[in-house]
Protein backbone atom coordinates (compact mmCIF):
# COMPACT_ATOMS: atom_id res chain seq x y z
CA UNK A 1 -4.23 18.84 -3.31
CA UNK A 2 -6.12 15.79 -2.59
CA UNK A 3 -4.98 14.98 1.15
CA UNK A 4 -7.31 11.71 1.42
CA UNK A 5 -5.74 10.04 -1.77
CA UNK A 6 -2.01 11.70 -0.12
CA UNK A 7 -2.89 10.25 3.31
CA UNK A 8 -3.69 6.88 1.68
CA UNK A 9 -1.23 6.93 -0.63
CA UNK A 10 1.22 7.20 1.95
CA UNK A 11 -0.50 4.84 4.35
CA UNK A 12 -0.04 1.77 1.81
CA UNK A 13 3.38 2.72 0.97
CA UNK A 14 4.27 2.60 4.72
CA UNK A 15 2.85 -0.71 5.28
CA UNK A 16 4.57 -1.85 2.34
CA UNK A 17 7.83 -1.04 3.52
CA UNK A 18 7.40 -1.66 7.06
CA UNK A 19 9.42 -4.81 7.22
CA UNK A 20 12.33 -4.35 4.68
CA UNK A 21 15.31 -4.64 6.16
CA UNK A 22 16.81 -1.28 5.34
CA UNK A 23 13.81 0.78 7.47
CA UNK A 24 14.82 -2.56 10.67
CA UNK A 25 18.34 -1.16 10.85
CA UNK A 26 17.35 2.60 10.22
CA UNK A 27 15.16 1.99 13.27
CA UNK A 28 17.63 0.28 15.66
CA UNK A 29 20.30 2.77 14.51
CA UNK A 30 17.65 5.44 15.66
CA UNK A 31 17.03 3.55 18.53
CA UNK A 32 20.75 2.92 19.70
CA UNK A 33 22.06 6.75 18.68
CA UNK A 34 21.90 9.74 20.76
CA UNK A 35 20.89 12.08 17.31
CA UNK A 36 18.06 9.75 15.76
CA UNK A 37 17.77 13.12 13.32
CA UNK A 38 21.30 12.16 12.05
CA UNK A 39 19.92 8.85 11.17
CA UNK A 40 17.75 10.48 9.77
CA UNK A 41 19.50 12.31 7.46
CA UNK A 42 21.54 9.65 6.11
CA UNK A 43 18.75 6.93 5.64
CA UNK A 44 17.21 9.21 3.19
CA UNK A 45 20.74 10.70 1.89
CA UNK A 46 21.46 7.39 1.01
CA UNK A 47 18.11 6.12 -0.34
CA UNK A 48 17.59 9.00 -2.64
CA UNK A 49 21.36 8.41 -4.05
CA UNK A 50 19.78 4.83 -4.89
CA UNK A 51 16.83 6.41 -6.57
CA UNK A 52 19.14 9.03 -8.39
CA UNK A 53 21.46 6.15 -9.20
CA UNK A 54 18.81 3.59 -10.21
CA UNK A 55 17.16 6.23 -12.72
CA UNK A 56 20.24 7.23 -14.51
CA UNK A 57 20.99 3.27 -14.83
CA UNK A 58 17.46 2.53 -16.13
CA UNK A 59 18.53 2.95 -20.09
CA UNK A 60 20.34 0.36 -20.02
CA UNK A 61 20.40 -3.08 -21.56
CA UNK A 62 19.16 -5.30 -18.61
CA UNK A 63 21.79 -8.13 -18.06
CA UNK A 64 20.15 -11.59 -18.95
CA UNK A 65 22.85 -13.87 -17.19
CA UNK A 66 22.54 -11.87 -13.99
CA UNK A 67 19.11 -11.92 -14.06
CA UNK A 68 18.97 -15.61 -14.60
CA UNK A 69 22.00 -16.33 -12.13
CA UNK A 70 19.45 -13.90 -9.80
CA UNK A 71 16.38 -16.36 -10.45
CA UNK A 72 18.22 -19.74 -9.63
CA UNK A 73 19.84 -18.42 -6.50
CA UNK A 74 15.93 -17.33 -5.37
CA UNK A 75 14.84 -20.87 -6.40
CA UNK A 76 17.63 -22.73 -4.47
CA UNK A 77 16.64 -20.42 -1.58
CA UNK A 78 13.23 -21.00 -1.55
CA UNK A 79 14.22 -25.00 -1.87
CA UNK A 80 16.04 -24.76 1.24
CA UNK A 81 13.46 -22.96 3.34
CA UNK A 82 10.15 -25.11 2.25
CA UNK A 83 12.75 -28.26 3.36
């Protein structure tokens, strides 16, 4: 195994993630709980359900409307914030 191209793989996949919302309250759960293992434990429970759940959906049809519905709500959103 290639450890440099593991250790930078995992380096830019870090930094990637470092300010998503999900790994902010994974933290301050960690920070605020007496078992930060526990924490833990669930944060990836619960991430690699998504992953299992997201790969089982991926045959599907994508939904147009949603994504559409998705792409105006972003647009209004970014409206707001540049005002």
């Amino acid at each position: 195994m290639d450890w440099k191209v593991v250790l930078s793989t995992f380096g830019l996949v870090f930094v990637a993630e470092l300010g998503d919302k999900t790994q902010l309250a994974a933290i301050a759960m960690a920070a605020k709980s007496r078992s930060p293992v526990a924490v833990f434990v669930g944060a990836v429970a619960a991430l690699a359900l998504s992953i299992l759940s997201t790969g089982c959906q991926e045959q599907q049809t994508p939904n147009i409307k949603m994504a559409r519905l998705i792409s105006a709500e972003n647009r209004q959103l970014k409206s707001q914030l540049q005002s």
